[in-house]
N, C-alpha and C. Protein backbone atom coordinates (compact mmCIF):
# COMPACT_ATOMS: atom_id res chain seq x y z
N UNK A 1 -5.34 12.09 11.86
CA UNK A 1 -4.30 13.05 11.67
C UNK A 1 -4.96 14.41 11.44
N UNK A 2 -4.67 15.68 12.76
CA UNK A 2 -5.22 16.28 12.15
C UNK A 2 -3.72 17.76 12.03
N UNK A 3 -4.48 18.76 11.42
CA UNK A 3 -3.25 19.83 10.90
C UNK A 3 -4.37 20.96 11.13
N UNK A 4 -3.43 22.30 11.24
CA UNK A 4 -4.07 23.73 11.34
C UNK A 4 -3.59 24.36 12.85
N UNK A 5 -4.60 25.08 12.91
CA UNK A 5 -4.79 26.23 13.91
C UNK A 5 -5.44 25.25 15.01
N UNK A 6 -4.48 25.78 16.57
CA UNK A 6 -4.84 24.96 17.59
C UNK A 6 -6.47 24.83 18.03
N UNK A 7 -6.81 26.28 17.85
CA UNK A 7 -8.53 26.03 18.41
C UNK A 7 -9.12 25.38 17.35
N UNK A 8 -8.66 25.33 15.91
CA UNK A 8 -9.69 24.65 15.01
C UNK A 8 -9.40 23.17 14.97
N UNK A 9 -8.14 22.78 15.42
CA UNK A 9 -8.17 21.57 16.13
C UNK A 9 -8.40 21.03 17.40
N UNK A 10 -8.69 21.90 18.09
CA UNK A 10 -8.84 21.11 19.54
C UNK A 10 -10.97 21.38 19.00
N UNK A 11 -11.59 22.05 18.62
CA UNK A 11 -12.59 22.05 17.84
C UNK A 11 -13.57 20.73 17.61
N UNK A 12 -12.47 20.30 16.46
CA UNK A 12 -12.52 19.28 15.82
C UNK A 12 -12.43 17.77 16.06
N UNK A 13 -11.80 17.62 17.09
CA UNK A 13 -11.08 16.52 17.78
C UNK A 13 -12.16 15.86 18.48
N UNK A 14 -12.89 16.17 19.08
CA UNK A 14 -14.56 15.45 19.76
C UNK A 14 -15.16 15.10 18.68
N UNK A 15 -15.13 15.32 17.55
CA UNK A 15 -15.89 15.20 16.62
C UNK A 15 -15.81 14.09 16.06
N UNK A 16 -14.18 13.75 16.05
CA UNK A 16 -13.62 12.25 15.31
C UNK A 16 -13.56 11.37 16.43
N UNK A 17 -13.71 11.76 17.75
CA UNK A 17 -13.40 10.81 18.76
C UNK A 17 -14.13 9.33 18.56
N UNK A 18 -15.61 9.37 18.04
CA UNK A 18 -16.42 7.96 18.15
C UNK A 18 -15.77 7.34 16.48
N UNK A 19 -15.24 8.10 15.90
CA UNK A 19 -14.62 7.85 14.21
C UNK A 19 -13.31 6.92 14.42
N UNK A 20 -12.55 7.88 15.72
CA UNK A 20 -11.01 7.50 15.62
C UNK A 20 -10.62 6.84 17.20
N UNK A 21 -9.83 5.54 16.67
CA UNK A 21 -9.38 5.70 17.92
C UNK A 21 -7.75 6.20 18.40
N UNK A 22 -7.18 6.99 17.59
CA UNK A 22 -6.05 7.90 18.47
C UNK A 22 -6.84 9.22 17.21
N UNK A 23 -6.12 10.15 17.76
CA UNK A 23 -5.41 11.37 16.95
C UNK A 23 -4.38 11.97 17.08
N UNK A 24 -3.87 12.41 15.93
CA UNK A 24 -2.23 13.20 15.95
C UNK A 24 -2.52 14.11 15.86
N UNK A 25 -1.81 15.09 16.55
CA UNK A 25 -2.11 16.51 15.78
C UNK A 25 -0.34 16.94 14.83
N UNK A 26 -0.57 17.31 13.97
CA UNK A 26 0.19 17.22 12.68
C UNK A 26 0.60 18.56 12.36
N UNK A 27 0.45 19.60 13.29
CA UNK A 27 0.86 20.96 12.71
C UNK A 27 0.29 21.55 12.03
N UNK A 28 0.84 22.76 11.22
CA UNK A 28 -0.01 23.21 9.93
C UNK A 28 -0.10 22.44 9.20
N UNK A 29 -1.01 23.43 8.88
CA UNK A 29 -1.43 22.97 7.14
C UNK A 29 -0.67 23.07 6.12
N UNK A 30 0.03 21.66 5.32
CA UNK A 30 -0.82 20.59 5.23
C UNK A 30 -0.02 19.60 6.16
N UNK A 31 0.25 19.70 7.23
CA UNK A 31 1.25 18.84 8.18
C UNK A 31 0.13 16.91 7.74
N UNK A 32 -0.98 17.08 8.36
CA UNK A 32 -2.14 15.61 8.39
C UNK A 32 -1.89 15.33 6.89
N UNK A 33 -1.69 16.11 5.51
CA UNK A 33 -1.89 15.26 4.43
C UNK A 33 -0.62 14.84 4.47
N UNK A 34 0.34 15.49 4.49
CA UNK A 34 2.07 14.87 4.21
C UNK A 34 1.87 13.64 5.01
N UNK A 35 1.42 13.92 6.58
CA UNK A 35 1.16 12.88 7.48
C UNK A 35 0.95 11.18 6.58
N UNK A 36 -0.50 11.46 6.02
CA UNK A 36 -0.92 10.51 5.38
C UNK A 36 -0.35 10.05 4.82
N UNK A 37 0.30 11.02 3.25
CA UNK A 37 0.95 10.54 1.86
C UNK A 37 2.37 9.56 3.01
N UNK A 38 2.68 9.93 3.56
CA UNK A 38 4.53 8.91 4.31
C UNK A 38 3.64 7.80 4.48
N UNK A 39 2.42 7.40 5.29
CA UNK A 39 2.25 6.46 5.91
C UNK A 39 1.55 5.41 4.90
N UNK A 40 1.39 6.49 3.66
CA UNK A 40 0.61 5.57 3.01
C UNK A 40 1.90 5.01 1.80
N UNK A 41 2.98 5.67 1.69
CA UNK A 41 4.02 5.41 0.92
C UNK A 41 4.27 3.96 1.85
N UNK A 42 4.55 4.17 2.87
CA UNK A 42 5.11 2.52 4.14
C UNK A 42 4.09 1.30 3.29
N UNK A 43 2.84 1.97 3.03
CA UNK A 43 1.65 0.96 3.24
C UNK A 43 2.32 0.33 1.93
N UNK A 44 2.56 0.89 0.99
CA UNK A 44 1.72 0.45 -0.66
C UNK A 44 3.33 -0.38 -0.45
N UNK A 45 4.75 0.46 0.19
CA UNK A 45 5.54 -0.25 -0.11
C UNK A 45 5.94 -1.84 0.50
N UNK A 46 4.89 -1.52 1.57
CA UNK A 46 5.04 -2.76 2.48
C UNK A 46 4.01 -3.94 1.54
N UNK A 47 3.24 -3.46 0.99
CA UNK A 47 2.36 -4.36 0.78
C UNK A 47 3.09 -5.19 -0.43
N UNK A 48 3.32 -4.55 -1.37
CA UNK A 48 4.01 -4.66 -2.32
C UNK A 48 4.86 -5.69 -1.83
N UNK A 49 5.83 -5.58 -0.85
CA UNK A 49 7.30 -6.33 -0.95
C UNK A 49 6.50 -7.56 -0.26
N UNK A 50 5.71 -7.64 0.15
CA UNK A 50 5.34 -8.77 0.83
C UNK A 50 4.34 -9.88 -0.39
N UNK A 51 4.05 -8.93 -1.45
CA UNK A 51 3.06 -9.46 -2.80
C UNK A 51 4.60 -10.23 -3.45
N UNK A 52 5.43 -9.56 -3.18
CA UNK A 52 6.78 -10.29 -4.35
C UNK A 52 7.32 -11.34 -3.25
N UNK A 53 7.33 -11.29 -2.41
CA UNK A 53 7.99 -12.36 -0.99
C UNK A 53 7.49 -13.33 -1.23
N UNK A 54 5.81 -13.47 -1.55
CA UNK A 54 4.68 -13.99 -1.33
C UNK A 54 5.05 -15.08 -2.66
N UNK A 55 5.77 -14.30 -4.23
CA UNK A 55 5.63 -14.65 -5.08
C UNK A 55 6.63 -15.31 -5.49
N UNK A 56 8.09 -14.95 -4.51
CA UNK A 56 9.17 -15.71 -4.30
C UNK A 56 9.31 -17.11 -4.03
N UNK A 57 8.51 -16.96 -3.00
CA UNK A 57 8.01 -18.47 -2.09
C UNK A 57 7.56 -19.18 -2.74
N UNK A 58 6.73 -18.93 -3.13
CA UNK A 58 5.22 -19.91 -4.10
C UNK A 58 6.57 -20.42 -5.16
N UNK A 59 7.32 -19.44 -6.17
CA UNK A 59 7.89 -20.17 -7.21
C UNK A 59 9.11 -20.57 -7.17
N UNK A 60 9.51 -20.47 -5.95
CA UNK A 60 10.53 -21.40 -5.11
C UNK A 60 10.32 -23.20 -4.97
N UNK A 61 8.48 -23.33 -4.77
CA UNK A 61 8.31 -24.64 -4.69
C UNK A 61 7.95 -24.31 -2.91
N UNK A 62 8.28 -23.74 -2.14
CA UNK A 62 7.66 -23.26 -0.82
C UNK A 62 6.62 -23.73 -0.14
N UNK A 63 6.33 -24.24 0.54
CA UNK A 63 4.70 -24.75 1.64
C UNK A 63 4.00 -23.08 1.84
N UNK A 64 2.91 -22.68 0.80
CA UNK A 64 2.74 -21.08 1.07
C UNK A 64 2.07 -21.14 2.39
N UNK A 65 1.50 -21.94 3.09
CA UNK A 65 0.81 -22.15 4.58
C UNK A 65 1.90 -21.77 5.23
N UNK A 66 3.16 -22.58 5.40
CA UNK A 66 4.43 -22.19 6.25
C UNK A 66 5.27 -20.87 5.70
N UNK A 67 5.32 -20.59 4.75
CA UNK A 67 6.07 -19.34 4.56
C UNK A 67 4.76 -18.50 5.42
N UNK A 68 3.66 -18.53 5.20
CA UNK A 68 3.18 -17.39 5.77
C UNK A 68 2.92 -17.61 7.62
N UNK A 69 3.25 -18.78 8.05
CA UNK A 69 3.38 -19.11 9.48
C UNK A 69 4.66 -18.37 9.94
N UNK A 70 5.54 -18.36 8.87
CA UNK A 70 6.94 -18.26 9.75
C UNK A 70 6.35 -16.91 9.15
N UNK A 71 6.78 -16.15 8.54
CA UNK A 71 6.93 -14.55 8.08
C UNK A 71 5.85 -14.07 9.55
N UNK A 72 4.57 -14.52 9.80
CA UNK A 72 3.91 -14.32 11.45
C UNK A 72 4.39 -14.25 12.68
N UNK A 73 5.14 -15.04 12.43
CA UNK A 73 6.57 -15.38 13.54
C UNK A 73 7.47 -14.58 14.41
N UNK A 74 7.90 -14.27 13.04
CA UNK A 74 8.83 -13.08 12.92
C UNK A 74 8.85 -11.52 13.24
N UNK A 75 9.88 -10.72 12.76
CA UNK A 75 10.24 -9.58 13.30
C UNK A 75 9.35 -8.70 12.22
N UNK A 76 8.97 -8.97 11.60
CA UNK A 76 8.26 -8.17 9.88
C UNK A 76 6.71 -8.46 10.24
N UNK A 77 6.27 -9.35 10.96
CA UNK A 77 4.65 -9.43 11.16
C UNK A 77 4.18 -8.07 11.87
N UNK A 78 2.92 -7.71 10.96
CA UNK A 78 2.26 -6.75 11.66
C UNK A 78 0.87 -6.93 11.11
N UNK A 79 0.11 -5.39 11.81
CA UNK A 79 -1.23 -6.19 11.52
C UNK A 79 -1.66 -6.29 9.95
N UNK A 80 -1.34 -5.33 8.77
CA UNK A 80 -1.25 -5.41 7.64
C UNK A 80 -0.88 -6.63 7.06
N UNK A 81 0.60 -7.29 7.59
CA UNK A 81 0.69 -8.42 6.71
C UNK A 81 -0.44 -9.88 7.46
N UNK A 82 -0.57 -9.76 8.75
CA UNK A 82 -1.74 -10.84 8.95
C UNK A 82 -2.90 -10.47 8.02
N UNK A 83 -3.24 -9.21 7.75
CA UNK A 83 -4.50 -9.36 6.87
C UNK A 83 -4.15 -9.57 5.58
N UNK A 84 -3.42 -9.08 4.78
CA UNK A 84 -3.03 -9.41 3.54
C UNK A 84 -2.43 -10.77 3.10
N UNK A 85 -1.96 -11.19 3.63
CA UNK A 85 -1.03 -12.29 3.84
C UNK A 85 -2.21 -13.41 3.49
N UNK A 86 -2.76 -14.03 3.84
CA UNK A 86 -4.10 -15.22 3.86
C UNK A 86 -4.31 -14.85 2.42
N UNK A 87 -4.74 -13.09 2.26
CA UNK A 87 -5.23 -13.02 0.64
C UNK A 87 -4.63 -13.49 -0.09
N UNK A 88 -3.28 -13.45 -0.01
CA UNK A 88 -2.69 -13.85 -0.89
C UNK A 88 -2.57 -15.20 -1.50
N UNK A 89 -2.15 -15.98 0.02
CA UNK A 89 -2.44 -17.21 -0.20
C UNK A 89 -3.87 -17.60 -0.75
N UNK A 90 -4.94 -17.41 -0.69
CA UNK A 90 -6.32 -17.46 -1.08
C UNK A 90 -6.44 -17.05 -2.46
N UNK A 91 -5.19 -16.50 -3.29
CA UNK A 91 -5.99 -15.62 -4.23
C UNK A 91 -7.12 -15.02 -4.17
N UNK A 92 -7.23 -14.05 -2.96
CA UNK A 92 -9.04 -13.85 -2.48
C UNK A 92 -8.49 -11.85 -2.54
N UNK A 93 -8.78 -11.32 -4.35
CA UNK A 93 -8.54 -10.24 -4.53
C UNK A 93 -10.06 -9.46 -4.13
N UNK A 94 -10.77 -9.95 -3.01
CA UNK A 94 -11.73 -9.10 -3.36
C UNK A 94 -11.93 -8.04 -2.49
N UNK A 95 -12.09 -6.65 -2.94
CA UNK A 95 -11.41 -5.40 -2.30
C UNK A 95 -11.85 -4.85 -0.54
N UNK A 96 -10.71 -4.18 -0.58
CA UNK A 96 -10.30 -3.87 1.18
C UNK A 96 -9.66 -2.63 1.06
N UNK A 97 -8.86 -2.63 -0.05
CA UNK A 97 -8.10 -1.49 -0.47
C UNK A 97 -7.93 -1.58 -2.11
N UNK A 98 -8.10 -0.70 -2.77
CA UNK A 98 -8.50 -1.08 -4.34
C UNK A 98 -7.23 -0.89 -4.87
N UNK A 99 -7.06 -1.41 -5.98
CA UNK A 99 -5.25 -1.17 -6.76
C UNK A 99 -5.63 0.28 -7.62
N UNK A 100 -6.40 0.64 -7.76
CA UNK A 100 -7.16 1.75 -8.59
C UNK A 100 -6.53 3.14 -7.41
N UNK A 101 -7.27 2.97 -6.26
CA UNK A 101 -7.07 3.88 -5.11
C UNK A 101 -5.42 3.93 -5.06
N UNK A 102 -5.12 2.66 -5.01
CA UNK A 102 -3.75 2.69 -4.59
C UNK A 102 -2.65 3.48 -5.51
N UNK A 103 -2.97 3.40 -6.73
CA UNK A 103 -2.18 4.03 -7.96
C UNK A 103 -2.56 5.47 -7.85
N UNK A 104 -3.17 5.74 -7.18
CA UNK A 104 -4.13 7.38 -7.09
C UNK A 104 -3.42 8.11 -6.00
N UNK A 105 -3.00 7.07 -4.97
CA UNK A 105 -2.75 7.57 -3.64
C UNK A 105 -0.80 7.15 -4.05
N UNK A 106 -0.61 6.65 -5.16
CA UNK A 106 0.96 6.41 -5.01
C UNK A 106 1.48 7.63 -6.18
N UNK A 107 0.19 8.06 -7.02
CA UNK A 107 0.63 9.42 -7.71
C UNK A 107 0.87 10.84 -7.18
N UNK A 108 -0.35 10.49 -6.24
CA UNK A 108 -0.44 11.73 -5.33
C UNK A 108 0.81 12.12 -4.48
N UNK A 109 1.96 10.41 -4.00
CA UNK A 109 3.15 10.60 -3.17
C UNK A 109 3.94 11.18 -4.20
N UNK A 110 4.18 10.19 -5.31
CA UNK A 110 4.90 10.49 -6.30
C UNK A 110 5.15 12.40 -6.22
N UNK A 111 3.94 12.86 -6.50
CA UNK A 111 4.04 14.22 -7.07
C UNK A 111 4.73 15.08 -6.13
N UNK A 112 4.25 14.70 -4.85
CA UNK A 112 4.52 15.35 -3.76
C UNK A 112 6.23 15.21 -3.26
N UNK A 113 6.31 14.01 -3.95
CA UNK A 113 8.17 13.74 -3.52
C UNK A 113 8.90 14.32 -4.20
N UNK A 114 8.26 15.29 -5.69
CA UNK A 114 8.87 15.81 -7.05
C UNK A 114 9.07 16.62 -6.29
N UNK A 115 7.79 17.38 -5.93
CA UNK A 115 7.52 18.82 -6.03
C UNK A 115 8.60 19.58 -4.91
N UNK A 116 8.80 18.16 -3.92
CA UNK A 116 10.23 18.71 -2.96
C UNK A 116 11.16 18.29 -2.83
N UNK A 117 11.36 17.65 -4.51
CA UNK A 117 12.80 17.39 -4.70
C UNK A 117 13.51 15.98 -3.77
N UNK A 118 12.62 14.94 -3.29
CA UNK A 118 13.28 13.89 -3.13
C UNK A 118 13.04 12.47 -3.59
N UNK A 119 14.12 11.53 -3.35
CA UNK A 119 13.92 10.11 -4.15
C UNK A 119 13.07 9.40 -3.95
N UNK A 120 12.79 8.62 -4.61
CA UNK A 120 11.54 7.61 -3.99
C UNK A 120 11.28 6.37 -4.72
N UNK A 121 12.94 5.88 -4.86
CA UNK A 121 12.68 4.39 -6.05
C UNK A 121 11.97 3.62 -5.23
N UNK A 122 11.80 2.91 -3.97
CA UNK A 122 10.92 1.78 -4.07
C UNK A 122 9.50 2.36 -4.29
N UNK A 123 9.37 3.78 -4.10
CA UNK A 123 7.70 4.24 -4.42
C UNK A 123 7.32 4.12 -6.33
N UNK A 124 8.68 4.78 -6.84
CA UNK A 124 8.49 4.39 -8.55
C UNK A 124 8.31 2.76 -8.73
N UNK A 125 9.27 2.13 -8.02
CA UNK A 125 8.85 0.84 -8.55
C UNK A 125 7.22 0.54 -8.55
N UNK A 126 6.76 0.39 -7.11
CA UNK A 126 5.29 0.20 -6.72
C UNK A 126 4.26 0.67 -7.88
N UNK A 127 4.84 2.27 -7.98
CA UNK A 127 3.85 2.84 -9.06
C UNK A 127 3.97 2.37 -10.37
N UNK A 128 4.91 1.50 -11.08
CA UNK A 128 5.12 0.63 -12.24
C UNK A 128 4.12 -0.28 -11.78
N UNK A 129 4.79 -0.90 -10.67
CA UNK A 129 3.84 -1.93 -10.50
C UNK A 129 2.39 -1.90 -10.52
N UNK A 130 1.53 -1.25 -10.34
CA UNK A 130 0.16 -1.13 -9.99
C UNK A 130 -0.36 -0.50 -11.03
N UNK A 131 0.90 0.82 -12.09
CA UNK A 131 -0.17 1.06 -12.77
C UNK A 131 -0.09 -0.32 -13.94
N UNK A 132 0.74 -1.35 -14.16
CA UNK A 132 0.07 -2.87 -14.34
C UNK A 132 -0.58 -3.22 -14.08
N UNK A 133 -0.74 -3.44 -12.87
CA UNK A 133 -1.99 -4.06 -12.47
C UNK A 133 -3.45 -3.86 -12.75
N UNK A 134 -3.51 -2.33 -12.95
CA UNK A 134 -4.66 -1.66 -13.42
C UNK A 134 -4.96 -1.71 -15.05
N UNK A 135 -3.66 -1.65 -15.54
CA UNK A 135 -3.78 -1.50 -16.94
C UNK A 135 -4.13 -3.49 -17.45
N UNK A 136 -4.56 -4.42 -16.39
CA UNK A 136 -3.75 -5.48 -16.65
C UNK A 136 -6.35 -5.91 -16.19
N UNK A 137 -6.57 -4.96 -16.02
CA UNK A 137 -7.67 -5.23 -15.39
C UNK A 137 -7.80 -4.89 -14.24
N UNK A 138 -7.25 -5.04 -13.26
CA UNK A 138 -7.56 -5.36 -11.71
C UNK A 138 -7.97 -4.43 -10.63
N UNK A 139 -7.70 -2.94 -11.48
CA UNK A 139 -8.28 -2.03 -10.70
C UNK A 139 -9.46 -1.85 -9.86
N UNK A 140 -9.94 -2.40 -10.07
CA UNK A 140 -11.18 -3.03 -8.76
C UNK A 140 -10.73 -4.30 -8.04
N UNK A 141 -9.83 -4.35 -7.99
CA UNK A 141 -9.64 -5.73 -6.82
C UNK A 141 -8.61 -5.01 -5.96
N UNK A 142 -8.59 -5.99 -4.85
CA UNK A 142 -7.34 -5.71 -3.77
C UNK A 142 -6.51 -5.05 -3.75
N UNK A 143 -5.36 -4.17 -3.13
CA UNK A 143 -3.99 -4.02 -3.73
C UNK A 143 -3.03 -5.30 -3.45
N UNK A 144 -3.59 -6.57 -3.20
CA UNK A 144 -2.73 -7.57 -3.28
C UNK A 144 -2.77 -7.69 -4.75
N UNK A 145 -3.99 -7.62 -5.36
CA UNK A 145 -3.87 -7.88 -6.91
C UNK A 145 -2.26 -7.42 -7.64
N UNK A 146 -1.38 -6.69 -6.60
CA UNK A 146 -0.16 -6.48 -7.26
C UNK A 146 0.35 -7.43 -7.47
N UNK A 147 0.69 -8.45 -7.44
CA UNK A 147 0.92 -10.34 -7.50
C UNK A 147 0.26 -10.46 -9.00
N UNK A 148 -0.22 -10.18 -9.45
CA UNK A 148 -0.76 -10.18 -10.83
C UNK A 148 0.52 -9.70 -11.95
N UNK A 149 0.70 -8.55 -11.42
CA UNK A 149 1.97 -7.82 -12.24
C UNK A 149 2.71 -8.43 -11.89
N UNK A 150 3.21 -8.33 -10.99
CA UNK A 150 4.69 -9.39 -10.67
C UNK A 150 4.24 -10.66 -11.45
N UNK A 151 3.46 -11.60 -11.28
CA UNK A 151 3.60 -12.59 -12.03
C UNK A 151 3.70 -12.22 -13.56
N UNK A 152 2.90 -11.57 -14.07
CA UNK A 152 2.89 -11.46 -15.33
C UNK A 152 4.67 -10.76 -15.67
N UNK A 153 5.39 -9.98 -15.03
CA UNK A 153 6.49 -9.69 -15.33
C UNK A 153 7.26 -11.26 -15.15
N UNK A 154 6.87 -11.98 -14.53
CA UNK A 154 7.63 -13.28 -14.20
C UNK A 154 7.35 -14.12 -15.50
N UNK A 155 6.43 -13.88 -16.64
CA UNK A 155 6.12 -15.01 -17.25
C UNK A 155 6.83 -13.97 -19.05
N UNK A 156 7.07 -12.63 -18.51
CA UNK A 156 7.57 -11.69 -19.84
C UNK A 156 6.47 -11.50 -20.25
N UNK A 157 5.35 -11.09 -19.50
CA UNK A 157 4.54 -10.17 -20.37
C UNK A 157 4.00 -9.18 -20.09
N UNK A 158 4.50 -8.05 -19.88
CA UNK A 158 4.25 -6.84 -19.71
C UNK A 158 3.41 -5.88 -20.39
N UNK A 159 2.20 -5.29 -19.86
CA UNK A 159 1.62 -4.55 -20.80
C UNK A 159 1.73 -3.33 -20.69
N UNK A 160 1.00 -2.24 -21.76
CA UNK A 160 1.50 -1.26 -21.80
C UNK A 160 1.17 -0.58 -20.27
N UNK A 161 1.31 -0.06 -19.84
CA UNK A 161 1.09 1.28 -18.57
C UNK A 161 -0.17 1.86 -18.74
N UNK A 162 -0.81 1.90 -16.94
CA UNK A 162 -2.27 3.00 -17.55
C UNK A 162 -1.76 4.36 -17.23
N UNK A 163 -2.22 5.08 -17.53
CA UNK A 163 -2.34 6.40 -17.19
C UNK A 163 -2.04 6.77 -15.88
């Protein structure tokens, strides 16, 4: 994603070519960060609903092999949930995307959704959620480690919030 002045992007663009394989061009500045913060709001929220789906199933009594065959199946598979998805089942938090980063990159939306005045409950939820997770330990693991908080909200024990 890139943003600015056309020659300082057309510039720039050979540069990321062996880095990237597409580029956007995003307008001004800061067109590429807004870019990011939306796509990364999709990410944390997608990941998230699929950590509580994940957590539905399992304490449903669920085959977690077949819930995650069929959810593949389906109209909701993409490449995010094939990779996350196994973690989950695996309990295999070991990092790809950190819950630390993720609470960093869901403050950064947060602020940015204030600062222009729009809603963003499933992004507040997420950001409850994770800053649990962090405050809970896990900030160095996965952002599947969000399954941590959710469970622990599942068992009533909530701890305080990090920062």
């Amino acid at each position: 994603m890139l943003a600015g002045e056309e020659d300082a992007v057309a510039a720039v663009r050979p540069l990321l070519a062996p880095m990237c394989r597409e580029t956007f061009d995003c307008g001004a500045v800061p067109g590429a960060l807004l870019m990011k913060l939306s796509v990364n709001l999709f990410l944390i929220t997608q990941v998230t609903g699929l950590a509580e789906a994940f957590h539905f199933a399992e304490r449903q009594g669920l085959d977690r092999r077949l819930f995650l065959e069929v959810l593949d199946a389906g109209p909701m598979a993409s490449a995010v949930s094939r990779m996350k998805a196994p973690k989950l089942r695996e309990r295999d938090f070991t990092v790809q995307a950190a819950a630390l980063d993720v609470l960093k990159n869901n403050r950064l939306i947060a602020d940015a959704a204030r600062d222009a005045r729009l809603a963003s409950p499933l992004l507040d939820v997420c950001h409850a959620l994770f800053r649990e997770t962090v405050a809970r330990g896990h900030g160095g693991e996965d952002m599947v480690a969000v399954l941590r908080a959710i469970e622990a909200r599942t068992a009533g024990t909530r701890t305080a919030e990090a920062p």
